[in-house]
N, C-alpha and C. Protein backbone atom coordinates (compact mmCIF):
# COMPACT_ATOMS: atom_id res chain seq x y z
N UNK A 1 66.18 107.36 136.03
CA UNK A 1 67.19 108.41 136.04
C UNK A 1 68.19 108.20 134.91
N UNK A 2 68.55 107.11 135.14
CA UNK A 2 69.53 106.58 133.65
C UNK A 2 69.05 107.04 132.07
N UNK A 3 67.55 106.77 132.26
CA UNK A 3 67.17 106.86 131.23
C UNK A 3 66.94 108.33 130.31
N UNK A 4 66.62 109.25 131.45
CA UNK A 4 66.65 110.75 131.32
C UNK A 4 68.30 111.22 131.10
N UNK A 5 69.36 110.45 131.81
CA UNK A 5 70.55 110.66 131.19
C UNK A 5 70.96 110.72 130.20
N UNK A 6 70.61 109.25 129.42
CA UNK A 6 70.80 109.10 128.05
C UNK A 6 70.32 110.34 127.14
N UNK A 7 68.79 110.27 127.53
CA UNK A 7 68.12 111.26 126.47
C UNK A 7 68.61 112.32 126.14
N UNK A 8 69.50 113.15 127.46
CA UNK A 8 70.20 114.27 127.90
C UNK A 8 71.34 114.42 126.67
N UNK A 9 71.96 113.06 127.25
CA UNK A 9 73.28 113.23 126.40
C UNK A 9 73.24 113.26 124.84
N UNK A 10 71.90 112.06 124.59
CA UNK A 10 71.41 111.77 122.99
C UNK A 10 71.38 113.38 122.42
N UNK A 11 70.69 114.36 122.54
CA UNK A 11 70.68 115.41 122.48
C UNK A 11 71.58 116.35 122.50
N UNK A 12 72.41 116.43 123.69
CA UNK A 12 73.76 117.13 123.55
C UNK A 12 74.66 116.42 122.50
N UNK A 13 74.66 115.75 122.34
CA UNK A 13 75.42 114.85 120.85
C UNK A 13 75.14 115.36 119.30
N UNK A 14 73.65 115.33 119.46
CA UNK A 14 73.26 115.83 118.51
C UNK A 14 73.30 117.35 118.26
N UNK A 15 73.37 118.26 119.49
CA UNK A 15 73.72 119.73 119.13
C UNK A 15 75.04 119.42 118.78
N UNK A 16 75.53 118.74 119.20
CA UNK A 16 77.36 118.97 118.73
C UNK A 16 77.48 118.56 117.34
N UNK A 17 77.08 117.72 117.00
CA UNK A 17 77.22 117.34 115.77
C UNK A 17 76.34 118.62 114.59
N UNK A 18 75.54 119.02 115.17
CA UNK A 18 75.07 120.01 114.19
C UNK A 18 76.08 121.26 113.97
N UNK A 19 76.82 121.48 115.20
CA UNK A 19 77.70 122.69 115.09
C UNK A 19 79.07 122.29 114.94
N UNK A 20 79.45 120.53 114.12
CA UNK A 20 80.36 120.49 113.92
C UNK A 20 81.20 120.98 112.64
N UNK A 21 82.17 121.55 112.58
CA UNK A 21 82.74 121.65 111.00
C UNK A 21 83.86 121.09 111.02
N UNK A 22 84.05 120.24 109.97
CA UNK A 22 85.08 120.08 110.05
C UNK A 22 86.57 120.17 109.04
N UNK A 23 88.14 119.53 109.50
CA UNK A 23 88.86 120.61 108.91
C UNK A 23 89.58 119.83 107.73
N UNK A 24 90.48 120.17 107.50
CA UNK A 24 90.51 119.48 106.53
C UNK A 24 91.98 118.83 107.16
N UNK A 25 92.19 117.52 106.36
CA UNK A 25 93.42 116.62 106.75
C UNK A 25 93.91 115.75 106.12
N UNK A 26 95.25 115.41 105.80
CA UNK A 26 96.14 115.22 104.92
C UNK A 26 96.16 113.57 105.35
N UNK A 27 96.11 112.39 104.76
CA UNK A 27 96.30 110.78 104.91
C UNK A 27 96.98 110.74 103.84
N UNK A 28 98.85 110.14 104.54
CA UNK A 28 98.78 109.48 105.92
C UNK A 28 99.74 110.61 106.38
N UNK A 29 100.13 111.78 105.68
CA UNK A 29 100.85 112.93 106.28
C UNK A 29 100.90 113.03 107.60
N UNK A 30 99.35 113.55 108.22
CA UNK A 30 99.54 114.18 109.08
C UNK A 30 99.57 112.81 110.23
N UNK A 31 99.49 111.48 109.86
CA UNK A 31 99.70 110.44 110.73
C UNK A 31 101.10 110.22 110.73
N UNK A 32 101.42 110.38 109.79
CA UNK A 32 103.61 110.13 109.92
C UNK A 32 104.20 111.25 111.29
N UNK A 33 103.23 112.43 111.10
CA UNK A 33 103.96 113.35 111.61
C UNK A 33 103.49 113.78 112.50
N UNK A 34 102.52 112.73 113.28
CA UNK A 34 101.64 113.02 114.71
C UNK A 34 102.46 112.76 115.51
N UNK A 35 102.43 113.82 116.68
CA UNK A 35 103.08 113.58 118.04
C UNK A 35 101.92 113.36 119.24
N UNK A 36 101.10 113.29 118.92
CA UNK A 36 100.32 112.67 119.63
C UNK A 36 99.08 112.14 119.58
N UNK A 37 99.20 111.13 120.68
CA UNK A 37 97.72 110.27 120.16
C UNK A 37 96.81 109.93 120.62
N UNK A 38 95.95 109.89 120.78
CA UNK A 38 94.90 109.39 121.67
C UNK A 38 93.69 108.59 121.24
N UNK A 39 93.98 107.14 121.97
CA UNK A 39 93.30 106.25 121.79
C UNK A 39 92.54 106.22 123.71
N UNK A 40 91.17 106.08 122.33
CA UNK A 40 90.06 106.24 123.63
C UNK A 40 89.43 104.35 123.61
N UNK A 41 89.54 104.31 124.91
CA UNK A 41 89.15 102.69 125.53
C UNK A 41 88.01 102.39 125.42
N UNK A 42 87.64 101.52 125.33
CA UNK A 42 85.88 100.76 126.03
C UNK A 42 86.25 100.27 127.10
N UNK A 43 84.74 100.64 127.81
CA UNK A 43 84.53 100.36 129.61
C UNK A 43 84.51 98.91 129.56
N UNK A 44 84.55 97.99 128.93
CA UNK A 44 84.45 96.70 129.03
C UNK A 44 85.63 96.04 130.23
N UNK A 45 86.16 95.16 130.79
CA UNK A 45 86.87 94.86 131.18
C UNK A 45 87.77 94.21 130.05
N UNK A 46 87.07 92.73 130.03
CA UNK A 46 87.12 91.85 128.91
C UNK A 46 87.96 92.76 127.03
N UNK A 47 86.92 93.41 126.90
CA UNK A 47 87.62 94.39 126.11
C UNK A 47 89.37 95.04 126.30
N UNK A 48 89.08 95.73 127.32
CA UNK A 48 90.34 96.72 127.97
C UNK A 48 91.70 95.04 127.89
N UNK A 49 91.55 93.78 128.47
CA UNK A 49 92.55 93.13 128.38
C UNK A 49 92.86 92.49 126.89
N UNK A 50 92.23 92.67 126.19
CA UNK A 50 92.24 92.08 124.70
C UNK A 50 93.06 93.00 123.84
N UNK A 51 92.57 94.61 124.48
CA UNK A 51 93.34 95.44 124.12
C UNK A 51 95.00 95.71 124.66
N UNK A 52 94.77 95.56 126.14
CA UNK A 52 96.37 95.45 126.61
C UNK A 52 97.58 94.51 125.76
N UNK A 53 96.96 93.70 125.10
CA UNK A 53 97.82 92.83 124.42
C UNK A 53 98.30 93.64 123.28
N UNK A 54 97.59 94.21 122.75
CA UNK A 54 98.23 94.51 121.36
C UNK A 54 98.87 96.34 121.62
N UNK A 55 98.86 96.47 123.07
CA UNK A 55 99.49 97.69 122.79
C UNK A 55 101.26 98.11 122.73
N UNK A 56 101.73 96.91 122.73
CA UNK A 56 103.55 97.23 122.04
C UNK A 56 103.18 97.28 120.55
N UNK A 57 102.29 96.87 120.16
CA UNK A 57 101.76 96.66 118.27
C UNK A 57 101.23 98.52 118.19
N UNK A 58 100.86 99.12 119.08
CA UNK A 58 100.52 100.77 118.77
C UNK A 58 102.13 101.43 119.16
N UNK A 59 102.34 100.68 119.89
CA UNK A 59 103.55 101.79 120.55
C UNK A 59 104.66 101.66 119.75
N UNK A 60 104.51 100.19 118.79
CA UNK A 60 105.81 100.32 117.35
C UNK A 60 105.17 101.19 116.55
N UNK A 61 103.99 101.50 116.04
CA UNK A 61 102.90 101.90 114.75
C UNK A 61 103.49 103.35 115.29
N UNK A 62 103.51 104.15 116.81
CA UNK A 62 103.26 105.45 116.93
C UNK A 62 104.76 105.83 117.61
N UNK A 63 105.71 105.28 117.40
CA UNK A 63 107.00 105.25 117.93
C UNK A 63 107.55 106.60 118.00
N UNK A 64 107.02 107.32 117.49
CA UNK A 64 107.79 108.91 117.90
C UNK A 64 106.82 109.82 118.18
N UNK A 65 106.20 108.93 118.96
CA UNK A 65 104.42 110.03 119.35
C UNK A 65 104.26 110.02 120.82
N UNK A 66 103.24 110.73 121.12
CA UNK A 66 103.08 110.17 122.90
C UNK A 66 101.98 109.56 122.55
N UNK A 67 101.55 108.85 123.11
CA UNK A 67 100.62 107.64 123.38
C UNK A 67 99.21 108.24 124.58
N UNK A 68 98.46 108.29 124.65
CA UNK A 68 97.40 108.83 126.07
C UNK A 68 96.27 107.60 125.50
N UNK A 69 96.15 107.20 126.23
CA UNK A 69 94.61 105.93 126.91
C UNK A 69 93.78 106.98 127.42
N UNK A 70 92.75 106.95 126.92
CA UNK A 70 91.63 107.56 127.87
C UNK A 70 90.67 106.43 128.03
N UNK A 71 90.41 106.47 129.77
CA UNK A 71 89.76 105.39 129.87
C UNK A 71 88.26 105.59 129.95
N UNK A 72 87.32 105.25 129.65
CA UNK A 72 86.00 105.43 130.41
C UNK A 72 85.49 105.70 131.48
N UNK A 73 84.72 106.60 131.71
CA UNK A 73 84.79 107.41 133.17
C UNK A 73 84.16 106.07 133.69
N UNK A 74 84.47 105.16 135.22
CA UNK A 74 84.21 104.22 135.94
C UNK A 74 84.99 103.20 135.75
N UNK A 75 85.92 103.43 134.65
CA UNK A 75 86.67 102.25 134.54
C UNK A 75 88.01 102.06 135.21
N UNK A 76 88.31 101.20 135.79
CA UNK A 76 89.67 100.93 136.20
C UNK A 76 90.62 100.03 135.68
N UNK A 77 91.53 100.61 135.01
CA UNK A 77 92.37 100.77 134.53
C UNK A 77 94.05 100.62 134.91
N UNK A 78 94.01 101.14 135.80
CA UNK A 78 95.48 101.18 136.27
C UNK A 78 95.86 99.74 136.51
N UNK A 79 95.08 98.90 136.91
CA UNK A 79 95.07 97.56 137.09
C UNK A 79 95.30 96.68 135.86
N UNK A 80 95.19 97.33 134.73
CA UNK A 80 95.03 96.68 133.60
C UNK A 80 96.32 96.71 132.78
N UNK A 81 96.71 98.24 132.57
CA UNK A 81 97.38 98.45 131.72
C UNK A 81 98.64 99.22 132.50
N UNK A 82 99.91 98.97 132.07
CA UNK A 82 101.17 99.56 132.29
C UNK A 82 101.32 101.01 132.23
N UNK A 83 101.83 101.93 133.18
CA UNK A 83 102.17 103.35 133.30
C UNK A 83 103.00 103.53 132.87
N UNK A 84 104.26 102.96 132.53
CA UNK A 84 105.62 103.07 131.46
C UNK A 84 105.27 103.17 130.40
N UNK A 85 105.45 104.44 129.74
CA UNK A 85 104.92 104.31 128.00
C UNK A 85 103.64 104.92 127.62
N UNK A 86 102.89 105.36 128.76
CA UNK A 86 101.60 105.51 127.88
C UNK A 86 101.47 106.78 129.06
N UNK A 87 100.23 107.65 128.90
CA UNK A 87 99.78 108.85 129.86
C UNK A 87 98.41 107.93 129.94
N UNK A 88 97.86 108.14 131.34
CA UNK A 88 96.41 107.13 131.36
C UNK A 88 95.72 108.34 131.57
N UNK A 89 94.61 109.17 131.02
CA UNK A 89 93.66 109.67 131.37
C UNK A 89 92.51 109.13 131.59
N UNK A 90 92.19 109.58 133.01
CA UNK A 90 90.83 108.58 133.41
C UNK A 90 90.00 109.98 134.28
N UNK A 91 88.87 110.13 133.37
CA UNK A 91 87.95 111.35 133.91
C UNK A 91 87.58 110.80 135.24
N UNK A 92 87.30 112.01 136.13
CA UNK A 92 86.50 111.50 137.56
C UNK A 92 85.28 112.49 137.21
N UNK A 93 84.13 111.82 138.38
CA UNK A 93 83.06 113.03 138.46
C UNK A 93 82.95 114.46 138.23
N UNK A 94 84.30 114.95 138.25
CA UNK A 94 84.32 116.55 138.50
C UNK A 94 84.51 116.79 136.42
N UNK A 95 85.02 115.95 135.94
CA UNK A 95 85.64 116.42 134.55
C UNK A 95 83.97 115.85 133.65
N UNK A 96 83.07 115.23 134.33
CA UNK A 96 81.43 115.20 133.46
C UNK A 96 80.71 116.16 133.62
N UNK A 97 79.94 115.60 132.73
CA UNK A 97 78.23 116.67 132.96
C UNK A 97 77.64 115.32 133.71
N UNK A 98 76.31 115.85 134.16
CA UNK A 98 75.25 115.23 134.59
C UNK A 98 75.07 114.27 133.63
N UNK A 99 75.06 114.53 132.56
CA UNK A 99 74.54 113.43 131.63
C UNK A 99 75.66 112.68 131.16
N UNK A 100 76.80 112.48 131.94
CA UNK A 100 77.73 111.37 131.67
C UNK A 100 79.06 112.02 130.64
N UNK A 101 78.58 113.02 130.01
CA UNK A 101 79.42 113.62 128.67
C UNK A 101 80.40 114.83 129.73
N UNK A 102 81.75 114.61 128.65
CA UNK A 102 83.04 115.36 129.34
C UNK A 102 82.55 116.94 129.64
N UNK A 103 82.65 117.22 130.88
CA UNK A 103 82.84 118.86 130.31
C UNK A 103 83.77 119.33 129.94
N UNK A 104 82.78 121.08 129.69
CA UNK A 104 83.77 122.24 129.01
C UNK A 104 84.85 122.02 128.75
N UNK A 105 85.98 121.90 130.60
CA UNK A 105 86.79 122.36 131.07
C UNK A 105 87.95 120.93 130.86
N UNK A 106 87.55 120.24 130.51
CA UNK A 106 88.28 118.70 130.40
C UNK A 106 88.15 118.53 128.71
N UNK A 107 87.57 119.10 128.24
CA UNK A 107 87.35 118.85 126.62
C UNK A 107 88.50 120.07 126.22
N UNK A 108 88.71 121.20 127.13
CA UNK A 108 89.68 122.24 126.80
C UNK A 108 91.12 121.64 127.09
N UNK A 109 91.00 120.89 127.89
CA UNK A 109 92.24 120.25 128.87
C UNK A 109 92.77 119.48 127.61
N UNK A 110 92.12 118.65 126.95
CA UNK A 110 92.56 117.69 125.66
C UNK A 110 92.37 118.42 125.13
N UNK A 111 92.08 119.00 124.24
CA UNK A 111 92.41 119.56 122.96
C UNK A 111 93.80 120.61 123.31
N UNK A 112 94.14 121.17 124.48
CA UNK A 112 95.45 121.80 124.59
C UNK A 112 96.64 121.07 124.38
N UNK A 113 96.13 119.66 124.53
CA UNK A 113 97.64 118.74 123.85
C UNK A 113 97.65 118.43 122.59
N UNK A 114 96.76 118.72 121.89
CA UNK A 114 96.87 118.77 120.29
C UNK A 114 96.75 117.43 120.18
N UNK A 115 96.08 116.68 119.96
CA UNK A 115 95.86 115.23 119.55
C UNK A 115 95.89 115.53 118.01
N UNK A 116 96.59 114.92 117.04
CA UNK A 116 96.89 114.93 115.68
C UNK A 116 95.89 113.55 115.38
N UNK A 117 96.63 112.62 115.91
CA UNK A 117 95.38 110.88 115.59
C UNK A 117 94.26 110.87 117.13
N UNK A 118 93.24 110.40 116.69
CA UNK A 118 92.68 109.60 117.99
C UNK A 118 91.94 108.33 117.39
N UNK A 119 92.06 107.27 118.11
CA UNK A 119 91.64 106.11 117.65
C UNK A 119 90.80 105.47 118.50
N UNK A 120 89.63 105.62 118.09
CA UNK A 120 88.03 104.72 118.92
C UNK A 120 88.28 103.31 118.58
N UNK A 121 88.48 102.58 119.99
CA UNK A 121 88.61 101.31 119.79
C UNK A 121 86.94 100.69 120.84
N UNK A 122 86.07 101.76 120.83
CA UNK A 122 84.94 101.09 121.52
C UNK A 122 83.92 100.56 120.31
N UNK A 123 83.94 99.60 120.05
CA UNK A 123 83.15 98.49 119.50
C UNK A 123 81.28 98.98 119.46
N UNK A 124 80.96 99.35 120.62
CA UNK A 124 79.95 99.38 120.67
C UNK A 124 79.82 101.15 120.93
N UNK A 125 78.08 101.85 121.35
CA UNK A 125 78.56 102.98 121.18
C UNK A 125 78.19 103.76 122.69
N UNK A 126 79.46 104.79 122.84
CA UNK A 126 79.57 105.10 124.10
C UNK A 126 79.62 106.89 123.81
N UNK A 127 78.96 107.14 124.56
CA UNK A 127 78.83 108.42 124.51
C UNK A 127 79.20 109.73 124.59
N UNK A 128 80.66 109.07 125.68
CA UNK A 128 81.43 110.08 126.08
C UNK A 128 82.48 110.12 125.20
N UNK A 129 83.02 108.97 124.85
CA UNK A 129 84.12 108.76 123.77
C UNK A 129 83.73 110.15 122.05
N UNK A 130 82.30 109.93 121.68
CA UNK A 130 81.41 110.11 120.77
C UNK A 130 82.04 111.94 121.13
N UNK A 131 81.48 112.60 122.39
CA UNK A 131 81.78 113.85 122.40
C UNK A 131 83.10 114.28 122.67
N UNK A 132 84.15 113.50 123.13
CA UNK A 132 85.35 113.90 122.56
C UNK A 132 86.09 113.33 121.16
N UNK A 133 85.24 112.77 120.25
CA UNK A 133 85.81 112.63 118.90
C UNK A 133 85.10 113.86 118.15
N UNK A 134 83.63 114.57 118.56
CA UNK A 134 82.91 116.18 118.14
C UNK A 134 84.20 116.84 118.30
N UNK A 135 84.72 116.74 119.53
CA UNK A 135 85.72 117.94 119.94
C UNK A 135 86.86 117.94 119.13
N UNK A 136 87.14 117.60 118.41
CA UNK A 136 88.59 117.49 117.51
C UNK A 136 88.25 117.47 115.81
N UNK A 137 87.83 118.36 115.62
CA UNK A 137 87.62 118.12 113.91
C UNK A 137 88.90 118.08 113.31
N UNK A 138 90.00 118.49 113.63
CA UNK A 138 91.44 118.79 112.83
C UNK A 138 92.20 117.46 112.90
N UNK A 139 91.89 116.84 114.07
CA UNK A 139 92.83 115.11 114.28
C UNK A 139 91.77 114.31 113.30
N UNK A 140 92.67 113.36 112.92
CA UNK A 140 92.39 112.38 112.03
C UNK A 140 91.43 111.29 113.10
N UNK A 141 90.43 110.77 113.02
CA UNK A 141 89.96 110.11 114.07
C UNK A 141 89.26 108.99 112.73
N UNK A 142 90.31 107.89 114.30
CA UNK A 142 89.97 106.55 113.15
C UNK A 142 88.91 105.26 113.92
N UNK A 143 88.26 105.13 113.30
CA UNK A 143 87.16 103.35 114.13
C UNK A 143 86.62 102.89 113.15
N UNK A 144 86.33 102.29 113.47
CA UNK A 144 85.25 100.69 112.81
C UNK A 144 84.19 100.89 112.01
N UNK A 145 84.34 100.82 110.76
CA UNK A 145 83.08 101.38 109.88
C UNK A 145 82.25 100.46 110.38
N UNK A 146 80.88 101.17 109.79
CA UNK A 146 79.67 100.44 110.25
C UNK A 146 79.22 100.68 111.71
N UNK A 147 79.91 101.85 112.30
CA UNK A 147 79.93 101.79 113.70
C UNK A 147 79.08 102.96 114.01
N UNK A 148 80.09 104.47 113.54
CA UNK A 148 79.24 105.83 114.04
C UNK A 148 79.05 106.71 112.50
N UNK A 149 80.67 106.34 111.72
CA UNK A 149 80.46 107.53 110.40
C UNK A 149 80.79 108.60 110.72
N UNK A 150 80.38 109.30 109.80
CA UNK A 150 80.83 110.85 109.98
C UNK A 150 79.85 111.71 110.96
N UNK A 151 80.18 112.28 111.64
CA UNK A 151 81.02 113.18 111.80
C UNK A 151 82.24 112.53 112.57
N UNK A 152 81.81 111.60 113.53
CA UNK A 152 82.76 110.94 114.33
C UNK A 152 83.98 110.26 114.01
N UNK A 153 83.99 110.06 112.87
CA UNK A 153 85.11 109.34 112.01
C UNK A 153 85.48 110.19 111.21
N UNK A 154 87.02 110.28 110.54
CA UNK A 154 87.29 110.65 109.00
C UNK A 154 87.74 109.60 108.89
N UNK A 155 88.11 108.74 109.37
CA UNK A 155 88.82 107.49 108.49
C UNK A 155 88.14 106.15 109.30
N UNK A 156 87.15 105.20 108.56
CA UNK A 156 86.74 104.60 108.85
C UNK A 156 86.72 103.09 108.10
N UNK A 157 87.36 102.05 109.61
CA UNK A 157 88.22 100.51 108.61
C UNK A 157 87.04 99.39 109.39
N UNK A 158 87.20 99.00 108.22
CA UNK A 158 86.43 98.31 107.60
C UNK A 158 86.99 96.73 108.06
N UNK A 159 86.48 95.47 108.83
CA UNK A 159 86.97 94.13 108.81
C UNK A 159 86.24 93.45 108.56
N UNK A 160 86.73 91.99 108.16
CA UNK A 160 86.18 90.82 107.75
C UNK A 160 85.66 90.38 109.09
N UNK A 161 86.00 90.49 109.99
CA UNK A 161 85.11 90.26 111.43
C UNK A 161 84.00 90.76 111.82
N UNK A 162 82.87 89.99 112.60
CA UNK A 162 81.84 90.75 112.59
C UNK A 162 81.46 90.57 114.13
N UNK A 163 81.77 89.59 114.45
CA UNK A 163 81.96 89.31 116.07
C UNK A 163 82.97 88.88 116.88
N UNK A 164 84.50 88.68 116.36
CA UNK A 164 85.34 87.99 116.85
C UNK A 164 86.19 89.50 117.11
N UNK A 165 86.03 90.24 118.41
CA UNK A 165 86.32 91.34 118.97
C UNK A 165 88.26 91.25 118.88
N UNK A 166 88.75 90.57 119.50
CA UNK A 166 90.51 90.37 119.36
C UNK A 166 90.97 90.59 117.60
N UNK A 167 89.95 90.11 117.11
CA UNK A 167 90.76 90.12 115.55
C UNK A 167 90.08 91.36 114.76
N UNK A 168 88.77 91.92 115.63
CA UNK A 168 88.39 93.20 115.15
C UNK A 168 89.58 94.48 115.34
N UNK A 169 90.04 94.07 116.47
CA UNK A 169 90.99 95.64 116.96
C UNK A 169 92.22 95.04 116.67
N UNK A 170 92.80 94.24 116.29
CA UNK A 170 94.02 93.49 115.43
C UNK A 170 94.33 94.07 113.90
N UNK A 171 92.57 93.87 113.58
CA UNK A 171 92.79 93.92 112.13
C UNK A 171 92.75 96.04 111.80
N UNK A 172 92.20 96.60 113.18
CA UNK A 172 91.97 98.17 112.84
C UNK A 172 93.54 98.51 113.17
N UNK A 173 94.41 97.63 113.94
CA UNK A 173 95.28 98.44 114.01
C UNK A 173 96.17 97.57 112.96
N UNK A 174 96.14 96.82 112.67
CA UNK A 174 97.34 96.38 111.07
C UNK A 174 96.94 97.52 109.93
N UNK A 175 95.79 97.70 110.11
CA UNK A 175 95.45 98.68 108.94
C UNK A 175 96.33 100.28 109.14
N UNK A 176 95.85 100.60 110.12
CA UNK A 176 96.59 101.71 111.32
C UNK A 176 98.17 101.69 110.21
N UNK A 177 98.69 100.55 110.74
CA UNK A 177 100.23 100.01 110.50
C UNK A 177 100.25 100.59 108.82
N UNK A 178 99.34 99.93 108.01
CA UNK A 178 99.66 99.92 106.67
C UNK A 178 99.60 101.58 106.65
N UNK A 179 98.83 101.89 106.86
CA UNK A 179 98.22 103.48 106.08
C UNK A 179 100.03 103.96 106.80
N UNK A 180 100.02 104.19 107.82
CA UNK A 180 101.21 104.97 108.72
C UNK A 180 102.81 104.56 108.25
N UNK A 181 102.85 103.49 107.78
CA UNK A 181 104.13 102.81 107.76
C UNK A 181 103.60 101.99 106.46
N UNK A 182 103.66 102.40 105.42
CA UNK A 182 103.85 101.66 103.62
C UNK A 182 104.89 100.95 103.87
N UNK A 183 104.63 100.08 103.17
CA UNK A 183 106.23 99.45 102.47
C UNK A 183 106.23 99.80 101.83
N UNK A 184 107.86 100.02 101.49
CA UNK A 184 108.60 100.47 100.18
C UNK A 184 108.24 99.82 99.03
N UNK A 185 108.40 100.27 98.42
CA UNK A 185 108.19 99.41 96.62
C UNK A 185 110.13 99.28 96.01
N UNK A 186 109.24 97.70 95.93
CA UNK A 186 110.79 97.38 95.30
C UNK A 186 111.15 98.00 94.20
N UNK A 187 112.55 97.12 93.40
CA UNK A 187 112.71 97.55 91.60
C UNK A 187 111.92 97.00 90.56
N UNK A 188 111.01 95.95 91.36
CA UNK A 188 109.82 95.52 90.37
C UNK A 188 108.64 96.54 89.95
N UNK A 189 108.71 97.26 90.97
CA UNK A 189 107.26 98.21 91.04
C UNK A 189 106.09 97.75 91.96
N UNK A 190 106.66 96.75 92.39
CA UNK A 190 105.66 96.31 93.75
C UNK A 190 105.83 96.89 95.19
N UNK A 191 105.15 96.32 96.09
CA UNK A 191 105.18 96.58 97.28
C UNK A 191 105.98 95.16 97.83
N UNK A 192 106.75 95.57 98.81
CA UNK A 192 106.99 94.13 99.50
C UNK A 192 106.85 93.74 100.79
């Protein structure tokens, strides 16, 4: 049954991606001037607490934004991560398809909050995450080169890590930091 799921979804992925276009977007403009954001989780556990650590490091990076976690449909979450500061979206049965992927009516639900950034911090590849990064061609959507590419990405970072997961999502969000927040250039003509 699982396996006919996948195939399901493999497919619906791939119609989406054929009927994706996408729009055009300004780096790091339209990241200075995002009010909102959405960083989508991995179902991992292990993952999800590696990530809880570094999220006062997003919430300085996105300081005049709203913040939304979307968690992986089965994952629990609330246990993990703090409700002060962040919106937790966590799909139930009613917001999928059969084949695991968001519906219609929950893919309309997010995109009515205008996500400007969304940031894939799933490492490995998950499917549902995959069809709500289709659903947003106009937000800047940032992950891990070497991972999905385009269509799923416009901005895709690149680390010296290849298995050390804490310093993988460390090093995507310092980058995050640089692109969003430059340093000034001194009177030398440098950066400092």
């Amino acid at each position: 049954m699982t396996r006919l799921k996948n195939i399901l979804a493999r497919s619906r992925l791939s119609l989406l991606r054929r009927k994706y276009v996408p729009a055009a977007i300004a780096i790091p403009e339209d990241m200075v001037n995002c009010k909102n954001v959405l960083i989508c989780l991995p179902p991992g556990q292990r993952e999800l607490t590696m990530i809880k650590q570094l999220l006062p490091e997003l919430s300085r990076i996105f300081s005049e934004s709203e913040i939304y976690l979307l968690a992986a449909p089965g994952s629990s979450v609330y246990n993990i991560f703090p409700r002060k500061g962040y919106r937790i979206l966590t799909p139930t049965s009613q917001h999928l398809t059969w084949s695991g992927l968001p519906g219609k009516s929950y893919l309309a639900s997010l995109r009515e909050t205008g996500f400007t950034v969304i940031l894939d911090l799933n490492l490995r590849q998950h499917y549902f995450s995959q069809a709500v990064l289709l659903s947003f061609p106009e937000a800047i959507k940032i992950g891990r080169a070497n991972h999905l590419g385009l269509p799923f990405y416009n901005l895709e970072i690149k680390t010296r890590y290849l298995r050390d997961e804490k310093n993988i999502y460390k090093s995507i969000i310092a980058t995050v930091d640089r692109i969003k927040n430059p340093s000034p250039v001194n009177a030398e003509g440098t950066r400092e």
